[in-house]
C-alpha atoms as a PDB file:
ATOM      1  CA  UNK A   1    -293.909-205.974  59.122  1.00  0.00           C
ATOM      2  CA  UNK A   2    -290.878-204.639  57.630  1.00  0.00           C
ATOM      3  CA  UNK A   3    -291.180-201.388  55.762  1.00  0.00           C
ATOM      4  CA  UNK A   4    -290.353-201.357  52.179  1.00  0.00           C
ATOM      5  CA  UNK A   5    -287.523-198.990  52.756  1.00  0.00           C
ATOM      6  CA  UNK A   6    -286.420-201.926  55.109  1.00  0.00           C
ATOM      7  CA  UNK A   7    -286.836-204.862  52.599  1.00  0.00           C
ATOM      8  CA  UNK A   8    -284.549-202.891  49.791  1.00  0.00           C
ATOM      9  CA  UNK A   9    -281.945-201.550  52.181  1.00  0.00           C
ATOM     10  CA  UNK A  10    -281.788-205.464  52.477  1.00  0.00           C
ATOM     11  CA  UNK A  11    -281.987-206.797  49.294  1.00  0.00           C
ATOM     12  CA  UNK A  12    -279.261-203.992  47.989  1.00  0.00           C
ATOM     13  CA  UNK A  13    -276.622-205.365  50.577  1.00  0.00           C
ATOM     14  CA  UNK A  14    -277.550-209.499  49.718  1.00  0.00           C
ATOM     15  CA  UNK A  15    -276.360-207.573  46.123  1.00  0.00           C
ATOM     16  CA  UNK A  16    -273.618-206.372  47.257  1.00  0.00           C
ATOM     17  CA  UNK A  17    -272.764-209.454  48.909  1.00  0.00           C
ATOM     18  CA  UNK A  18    -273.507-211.568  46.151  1.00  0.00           C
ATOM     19  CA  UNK A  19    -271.086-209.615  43.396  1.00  0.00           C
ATOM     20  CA  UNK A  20    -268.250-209.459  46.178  1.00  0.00           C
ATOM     21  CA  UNK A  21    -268.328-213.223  46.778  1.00  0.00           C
ATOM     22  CA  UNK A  22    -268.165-213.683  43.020  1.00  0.00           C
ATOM     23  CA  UNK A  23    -265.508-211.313  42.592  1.00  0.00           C
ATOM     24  CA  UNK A  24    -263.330-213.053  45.166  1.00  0.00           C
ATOM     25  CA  UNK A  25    -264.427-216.208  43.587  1.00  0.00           C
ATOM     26  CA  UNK A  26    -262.882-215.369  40.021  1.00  0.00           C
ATOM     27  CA  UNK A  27    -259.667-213.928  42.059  1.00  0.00           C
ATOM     28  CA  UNK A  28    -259.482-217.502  43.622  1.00  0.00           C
ATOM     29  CA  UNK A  29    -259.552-219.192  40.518  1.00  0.00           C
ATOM     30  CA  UNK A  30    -257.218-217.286  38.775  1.00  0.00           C
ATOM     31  CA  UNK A  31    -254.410-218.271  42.054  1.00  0.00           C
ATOM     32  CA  UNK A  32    -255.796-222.134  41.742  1.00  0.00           C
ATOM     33  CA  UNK A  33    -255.293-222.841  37.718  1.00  0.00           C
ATOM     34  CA  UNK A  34    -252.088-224.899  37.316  1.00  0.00           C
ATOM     35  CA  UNK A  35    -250.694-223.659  40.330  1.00  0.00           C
ATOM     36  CA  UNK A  36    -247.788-226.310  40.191  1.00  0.00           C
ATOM     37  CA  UNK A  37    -246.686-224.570  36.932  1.00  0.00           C
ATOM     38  CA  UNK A  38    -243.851-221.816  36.813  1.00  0.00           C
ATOM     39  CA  UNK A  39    -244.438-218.337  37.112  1.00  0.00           C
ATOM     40  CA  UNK A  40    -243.809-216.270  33.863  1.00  0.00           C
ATOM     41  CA  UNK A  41    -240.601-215.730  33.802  1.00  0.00           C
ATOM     42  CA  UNK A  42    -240.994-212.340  31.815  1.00  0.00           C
ATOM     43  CA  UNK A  43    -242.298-210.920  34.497  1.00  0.00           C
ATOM     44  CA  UNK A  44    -239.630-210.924  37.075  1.00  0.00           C
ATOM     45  CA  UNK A  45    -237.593-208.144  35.089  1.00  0.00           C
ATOM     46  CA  UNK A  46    -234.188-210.306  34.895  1.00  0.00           C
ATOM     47  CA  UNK A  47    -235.009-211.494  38.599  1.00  0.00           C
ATOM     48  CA  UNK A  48    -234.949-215.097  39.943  1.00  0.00           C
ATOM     49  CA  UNK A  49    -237.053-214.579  43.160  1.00  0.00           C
ATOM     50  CA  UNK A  50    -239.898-215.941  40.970  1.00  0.00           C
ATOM     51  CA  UNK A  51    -238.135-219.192  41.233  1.00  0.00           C
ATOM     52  CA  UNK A  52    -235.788-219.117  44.310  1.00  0.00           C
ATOM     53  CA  UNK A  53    -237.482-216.833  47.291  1.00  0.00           C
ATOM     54  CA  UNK A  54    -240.742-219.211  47.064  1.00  0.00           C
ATOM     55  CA  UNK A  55    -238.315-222.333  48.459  1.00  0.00           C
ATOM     56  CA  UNK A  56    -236.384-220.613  50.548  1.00  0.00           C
ATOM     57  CA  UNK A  57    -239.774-219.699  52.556  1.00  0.00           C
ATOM     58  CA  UNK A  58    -241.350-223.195  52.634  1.00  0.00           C
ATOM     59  CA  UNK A  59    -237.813-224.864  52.906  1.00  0.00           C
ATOM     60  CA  UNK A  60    -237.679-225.059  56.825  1.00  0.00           C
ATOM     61  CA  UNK A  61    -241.275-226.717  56.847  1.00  0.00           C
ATOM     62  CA  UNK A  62    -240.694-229.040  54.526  1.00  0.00           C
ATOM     63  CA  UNK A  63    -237.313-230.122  55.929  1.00  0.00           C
ATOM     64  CA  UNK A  64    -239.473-230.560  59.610  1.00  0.00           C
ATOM     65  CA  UNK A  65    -242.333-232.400  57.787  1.00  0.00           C
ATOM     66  CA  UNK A  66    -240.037-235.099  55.841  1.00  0.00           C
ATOM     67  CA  UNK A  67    -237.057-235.555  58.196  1.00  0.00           C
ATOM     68  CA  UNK A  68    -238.696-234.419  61.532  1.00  0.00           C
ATOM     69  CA  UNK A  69    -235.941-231.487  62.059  1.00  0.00           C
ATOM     70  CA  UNK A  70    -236.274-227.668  60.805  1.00  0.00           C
ATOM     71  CA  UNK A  71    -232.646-227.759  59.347  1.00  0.00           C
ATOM     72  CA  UNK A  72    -230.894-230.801  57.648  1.00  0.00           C
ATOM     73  CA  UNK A  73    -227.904-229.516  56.863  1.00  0.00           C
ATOM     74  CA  UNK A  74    -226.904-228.941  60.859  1.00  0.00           C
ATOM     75  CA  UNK A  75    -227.048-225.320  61.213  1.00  0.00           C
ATOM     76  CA  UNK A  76    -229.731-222.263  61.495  1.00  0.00           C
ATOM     77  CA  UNK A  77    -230.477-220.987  57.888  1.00  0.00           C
ATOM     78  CA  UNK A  78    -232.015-217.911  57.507  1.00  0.00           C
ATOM     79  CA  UNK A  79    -234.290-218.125  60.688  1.00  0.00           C
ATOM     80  CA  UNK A  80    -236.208-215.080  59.389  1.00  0.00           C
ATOM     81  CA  UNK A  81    -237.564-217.562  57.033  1.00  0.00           C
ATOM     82  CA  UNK A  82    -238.166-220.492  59.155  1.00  0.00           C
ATOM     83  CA  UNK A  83    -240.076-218.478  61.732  1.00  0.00           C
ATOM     84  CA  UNK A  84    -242.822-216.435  59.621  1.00  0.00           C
ATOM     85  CA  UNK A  85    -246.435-217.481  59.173  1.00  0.00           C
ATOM     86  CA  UNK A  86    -245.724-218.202  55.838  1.00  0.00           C
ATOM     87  CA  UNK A  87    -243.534-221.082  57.054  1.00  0.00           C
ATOM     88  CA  UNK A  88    -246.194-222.224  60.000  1.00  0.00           C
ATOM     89  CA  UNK A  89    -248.538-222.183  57.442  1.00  0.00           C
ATOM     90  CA  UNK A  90    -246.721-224.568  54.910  1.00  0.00           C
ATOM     91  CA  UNK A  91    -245.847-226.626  57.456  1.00  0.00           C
ATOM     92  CA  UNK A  92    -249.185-226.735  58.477  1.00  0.00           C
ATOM     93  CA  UNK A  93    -250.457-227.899  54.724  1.00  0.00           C
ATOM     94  CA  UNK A  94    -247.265-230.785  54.144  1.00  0.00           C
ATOM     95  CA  UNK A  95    -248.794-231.920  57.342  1.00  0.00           C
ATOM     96  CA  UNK A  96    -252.119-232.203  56.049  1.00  0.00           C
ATOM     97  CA  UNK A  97    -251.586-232.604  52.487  1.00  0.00           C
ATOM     98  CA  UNK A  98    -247.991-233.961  51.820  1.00  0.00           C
ATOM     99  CA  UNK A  99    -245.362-232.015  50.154  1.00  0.00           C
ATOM    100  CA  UNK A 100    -245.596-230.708  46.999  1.00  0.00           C
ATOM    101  CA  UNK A 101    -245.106-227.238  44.599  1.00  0.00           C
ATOM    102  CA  UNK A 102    -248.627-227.101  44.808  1.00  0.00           C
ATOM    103  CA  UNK A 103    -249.233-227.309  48.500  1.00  0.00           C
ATOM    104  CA  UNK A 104    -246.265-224.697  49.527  1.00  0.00           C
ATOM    105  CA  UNK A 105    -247.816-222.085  46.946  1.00  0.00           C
ATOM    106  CA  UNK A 106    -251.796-223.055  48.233  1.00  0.00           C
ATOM    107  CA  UNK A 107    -249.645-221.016  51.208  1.00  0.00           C
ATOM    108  CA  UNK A 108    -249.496-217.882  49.287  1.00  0.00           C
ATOM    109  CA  UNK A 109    -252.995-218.546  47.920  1.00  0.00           C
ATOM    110  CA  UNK A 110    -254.435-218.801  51.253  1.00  0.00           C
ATOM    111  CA  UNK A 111    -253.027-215.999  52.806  1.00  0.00           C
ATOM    112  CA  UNK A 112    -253.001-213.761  49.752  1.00  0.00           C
ATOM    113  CA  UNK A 113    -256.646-214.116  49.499  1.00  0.00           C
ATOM    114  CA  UNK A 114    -257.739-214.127  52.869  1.00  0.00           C
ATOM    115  CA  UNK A 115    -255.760-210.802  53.679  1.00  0.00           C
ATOM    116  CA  UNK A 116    -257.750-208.752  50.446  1.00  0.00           C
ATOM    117  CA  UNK A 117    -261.041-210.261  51.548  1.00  0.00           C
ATOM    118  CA  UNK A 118    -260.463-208.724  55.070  1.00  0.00           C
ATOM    119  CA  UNK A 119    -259.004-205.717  53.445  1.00  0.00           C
ATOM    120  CA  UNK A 120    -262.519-205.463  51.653  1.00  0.00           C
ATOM    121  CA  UNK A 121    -264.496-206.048  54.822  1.00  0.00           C
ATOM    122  CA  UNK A 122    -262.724-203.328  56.730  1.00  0.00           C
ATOM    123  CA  UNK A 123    -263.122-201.025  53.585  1.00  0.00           C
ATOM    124  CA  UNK A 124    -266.925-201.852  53.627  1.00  0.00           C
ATOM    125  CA  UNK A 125    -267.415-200.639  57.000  1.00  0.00           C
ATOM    126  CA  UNK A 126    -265.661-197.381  57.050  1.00  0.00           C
ATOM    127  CA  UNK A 127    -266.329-196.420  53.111  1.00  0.00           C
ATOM    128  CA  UNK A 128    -269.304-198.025  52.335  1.00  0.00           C
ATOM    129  CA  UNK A 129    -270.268-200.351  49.679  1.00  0.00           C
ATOM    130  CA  UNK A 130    -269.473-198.478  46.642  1.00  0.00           C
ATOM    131  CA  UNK A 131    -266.038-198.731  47.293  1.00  0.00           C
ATOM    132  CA  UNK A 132    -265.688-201.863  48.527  1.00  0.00           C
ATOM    133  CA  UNK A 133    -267.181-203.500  45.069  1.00  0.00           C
ATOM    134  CA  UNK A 134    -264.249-200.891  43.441  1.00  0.00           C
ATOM    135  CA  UNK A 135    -261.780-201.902  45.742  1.00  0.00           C
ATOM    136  CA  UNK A 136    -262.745-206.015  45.228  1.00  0.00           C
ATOM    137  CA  UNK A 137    -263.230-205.185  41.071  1.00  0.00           C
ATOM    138  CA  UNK A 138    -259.171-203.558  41.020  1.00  0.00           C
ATOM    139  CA  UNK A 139    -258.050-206.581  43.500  1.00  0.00           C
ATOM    140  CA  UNK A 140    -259.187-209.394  41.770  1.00  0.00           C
ATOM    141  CA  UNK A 141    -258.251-208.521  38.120  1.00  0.00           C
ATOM    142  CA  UNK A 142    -254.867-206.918  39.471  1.00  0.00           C
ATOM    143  CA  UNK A 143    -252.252-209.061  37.586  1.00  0.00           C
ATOM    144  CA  UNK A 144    -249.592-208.287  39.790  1.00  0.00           C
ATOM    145  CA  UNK A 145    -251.254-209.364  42.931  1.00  0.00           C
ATOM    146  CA  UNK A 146    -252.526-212.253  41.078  1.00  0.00           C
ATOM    147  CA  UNK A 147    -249.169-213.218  39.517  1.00  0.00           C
ATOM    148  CA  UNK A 148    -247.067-212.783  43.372  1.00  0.00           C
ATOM    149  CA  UNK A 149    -250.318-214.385  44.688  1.00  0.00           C
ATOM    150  CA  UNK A 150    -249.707-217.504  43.611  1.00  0.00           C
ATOM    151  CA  UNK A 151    -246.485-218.576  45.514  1.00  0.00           C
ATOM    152  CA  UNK A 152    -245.382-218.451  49.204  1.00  0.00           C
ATOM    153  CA  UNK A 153    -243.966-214.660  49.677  1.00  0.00           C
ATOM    154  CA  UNK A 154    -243.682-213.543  52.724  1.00  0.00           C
ATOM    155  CA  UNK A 155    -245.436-210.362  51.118  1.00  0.00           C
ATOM    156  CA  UNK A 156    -248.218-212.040  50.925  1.00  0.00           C
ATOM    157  CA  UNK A 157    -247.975-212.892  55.032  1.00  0.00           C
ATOM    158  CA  UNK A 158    -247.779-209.080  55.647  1.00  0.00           C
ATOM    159  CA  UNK A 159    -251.000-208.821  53.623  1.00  0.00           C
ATOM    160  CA  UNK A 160    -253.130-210.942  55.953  1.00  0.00           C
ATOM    161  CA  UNK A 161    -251.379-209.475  59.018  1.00  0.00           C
ATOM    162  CA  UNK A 162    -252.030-205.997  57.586  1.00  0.00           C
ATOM    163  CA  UNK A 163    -255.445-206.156  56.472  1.00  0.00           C
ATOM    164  CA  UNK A 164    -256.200-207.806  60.239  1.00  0.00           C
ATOM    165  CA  UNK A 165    -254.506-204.482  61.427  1.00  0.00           C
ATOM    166  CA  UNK A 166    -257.129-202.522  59.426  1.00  0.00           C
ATOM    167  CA  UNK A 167    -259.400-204.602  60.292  1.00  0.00           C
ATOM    168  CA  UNK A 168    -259.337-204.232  63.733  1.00  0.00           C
ATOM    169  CA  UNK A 169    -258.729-200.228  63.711  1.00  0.00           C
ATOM    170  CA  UNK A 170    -262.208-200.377  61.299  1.00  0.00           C
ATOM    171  CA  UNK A 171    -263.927-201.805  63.983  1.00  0.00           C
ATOM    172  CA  UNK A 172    -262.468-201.289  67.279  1.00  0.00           C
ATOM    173  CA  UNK A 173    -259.632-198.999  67.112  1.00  0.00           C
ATOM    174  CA  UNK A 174    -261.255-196.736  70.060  1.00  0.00           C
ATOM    175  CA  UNK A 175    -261.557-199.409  72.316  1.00  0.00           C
ATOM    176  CA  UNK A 176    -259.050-200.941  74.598  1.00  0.00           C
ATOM    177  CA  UNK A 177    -259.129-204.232  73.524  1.00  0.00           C
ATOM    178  CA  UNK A 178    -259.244-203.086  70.265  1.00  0.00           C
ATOM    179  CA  UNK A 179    -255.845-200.486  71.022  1.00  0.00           C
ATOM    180  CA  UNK A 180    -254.150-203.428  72.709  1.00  0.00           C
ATOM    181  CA  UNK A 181    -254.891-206.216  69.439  1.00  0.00           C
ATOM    182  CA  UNK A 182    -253.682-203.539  67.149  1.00  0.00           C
ATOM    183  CA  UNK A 183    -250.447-202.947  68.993  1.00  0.00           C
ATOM    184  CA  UNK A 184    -249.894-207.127  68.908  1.00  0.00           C
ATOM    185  CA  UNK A 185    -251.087-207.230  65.400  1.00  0.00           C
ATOM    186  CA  UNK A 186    -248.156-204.787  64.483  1.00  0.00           C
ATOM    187  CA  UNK A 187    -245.761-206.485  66.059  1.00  0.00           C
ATOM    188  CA  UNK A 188    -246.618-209.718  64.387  1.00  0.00           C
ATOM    189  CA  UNK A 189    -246.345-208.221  61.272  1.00  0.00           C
ATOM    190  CA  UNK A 190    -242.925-207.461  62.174  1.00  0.00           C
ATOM    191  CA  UNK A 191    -242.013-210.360  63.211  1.00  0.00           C
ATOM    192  CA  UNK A 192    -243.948-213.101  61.113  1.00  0.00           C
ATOM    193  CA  UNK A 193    -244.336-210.871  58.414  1.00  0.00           C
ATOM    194  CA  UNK A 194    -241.498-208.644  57.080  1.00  0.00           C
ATOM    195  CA  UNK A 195    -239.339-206.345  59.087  1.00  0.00           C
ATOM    196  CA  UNK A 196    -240.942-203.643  57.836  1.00  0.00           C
ATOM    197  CA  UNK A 197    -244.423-204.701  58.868  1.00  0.00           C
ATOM    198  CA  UNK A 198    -243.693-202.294  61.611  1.00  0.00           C
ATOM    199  CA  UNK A 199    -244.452-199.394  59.410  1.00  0.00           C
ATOM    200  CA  UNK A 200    -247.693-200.157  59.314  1.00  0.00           C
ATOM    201  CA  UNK A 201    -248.287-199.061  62.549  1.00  0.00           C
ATOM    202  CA  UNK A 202    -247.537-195.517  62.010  1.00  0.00           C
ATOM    203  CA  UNK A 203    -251.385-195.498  60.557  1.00  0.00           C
ATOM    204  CA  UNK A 204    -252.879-196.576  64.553  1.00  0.00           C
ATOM    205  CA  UNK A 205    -250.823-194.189  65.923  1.00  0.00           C
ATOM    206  CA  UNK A 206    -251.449-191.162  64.647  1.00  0.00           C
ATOM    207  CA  UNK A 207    -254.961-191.585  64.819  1.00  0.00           C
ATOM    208  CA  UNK A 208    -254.577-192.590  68.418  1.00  0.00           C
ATOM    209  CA  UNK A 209    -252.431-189.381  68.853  1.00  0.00           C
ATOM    210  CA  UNK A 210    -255.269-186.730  67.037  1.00  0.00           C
ATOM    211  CA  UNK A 211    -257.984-188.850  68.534  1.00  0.00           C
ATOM    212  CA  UNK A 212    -260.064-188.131  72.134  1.00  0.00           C
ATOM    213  CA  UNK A 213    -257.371-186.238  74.208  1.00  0.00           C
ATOM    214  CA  UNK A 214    -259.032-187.619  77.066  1.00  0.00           C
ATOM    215  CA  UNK A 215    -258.040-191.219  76.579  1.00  0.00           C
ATOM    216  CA  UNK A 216    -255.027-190.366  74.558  1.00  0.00           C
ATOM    217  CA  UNK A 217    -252.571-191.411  76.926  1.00  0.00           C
ATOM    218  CA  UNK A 218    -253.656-194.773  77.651  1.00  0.00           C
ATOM    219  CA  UNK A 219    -254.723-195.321  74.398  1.00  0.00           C
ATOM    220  CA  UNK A 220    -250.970-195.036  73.290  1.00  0.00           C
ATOM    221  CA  UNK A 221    -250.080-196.656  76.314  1.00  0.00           C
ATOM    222  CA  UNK A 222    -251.956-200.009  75.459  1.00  0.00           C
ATOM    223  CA  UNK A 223    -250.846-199.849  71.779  1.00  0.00           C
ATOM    224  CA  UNK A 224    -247.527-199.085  72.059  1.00  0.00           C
ATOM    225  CA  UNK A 225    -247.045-201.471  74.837  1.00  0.00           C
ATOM    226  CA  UNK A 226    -248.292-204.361  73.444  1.00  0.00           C
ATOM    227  CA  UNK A 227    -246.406-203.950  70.397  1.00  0.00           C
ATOM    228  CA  UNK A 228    -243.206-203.713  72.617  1.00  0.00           C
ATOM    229  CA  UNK A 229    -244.547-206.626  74.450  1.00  0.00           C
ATOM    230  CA  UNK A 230    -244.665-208.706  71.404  1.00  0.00           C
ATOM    231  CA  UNK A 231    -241.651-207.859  69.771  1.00  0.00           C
ATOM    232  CA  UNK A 232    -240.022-208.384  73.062  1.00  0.00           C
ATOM    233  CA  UNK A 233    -241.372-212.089  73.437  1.00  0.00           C
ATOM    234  CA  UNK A 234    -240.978-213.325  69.673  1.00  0.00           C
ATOM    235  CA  UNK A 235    -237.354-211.392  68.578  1.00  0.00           C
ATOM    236  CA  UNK A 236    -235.569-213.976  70.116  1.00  0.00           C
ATOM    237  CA  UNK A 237    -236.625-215.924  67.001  1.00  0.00           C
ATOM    238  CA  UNK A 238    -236.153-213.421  64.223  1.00  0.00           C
ATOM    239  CA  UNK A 239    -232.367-212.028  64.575  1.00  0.00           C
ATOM    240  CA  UNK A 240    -230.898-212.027  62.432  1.00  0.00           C
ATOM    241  CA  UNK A 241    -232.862-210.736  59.898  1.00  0.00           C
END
């Protein structure tokens, strides 16, 4: 029989389960309402990437989806933009779901979303519950990730690639798998995400560089060498940026 001790270690984590699934909830619906409708144009501080960046990221998939060929107009745009997640993932929806406003910024949704509900996860394990409920409270209310949220940036693709980074150094970061995911995970976030995706992994490495000086070595020597592996095998996609 399990203990009482046992039974409300339980029922306190269903809780906290519960209230983080309804938190994410509310952020979803605040992404979904009109989500065809223009962004606020207020907000972008004399800016049109509001209006403009969005189309410019889903343009290549839609072009693919309705004509069958990446680039109508006979030459490589921007490939940056054409090969990101953000773009296999809009193409991926029009293929599904037809083209539409609403289906290139379900994109952003999607992987906006996903990447602070790992975020939260990874949080959870290495900080506890407490501050994961803080953490999902400030995320889902935050106006500005709510706002940028709601259309295809390809911030919003370094999100989900970064909070799978920190996912994966939560739970495995002193393993080798784990040391050789993280080092491909950075590298996609370079490549699919922004340019600067490679900053984030400064994090992995120095903890891989304070960590067990026994397995330092190799520990660097799968990380770093599967992010050169990976950059290595997808640049040819990405230049220029």
């Amino acid at each position: 029989m399990p203990s009482d001790q046992d039974i409300k270690t339980c029922w306190n984590r269903t809780g906290v389960v519960v209230i983080l699934v309804i938190l994410f909830l509310i952020a979803l619906g605040t992404r979904l309402v009109d989500l065809d409708a223009d962004p606020p144009a207020y907000f972008a501080d004399g800016s049109q990437g509001l209006t403009t960046d969005a189309a410019h990221l889903t343009w290549h998939a839609r072009n693919k989806v309705l004509f069958g060929t990446w680039g109508v107009l006979g030459y490589e745009y921007w490939t940056a933009f054409k090969i990101s997640i953000v773009s296999g993932l809009s193409f991926l929806l029009f293929s599904l779901f037809g083209v539409s406003r609403y289906t290139a910024n379900l994109a952003g949704v999607l992987l906006n979303l996903t990447g602070l509900l790992l975020f939260v996860v990874a949080l959870r394990k290495q900080a506890g519950d407490r501050a994961a409920v803080i953490a999902a409270v400030f995320l889902a209310f935050n106006y500005g990730l709510s706002l940028y949220g709601r259309l295809p940036f390809l911030e919003n693709g370094l999100i989900f690639l970064g909070s799978l980074v920190y996912l994966v150094y939560a739970y495995s970061a002193d393993r080798l798998a784990g040391q050789i995911t993280l080092g491909v995970l950075v590298g996609l976030c370079g490549l699919f995400g922004k340019s600067f995706g490679f900053l984030l992994g400064i994090g992995p490495l120095v903890y891989l560089v304070t960590g067990n000086r026994k397995r330092r070595w190799s520990a660097l020597g799968a990380f770093l060498g599967s992010t050169i592996a990976c950059f290595c095998s997808g640049s040819w996609g990405r230049w220029p940026f």
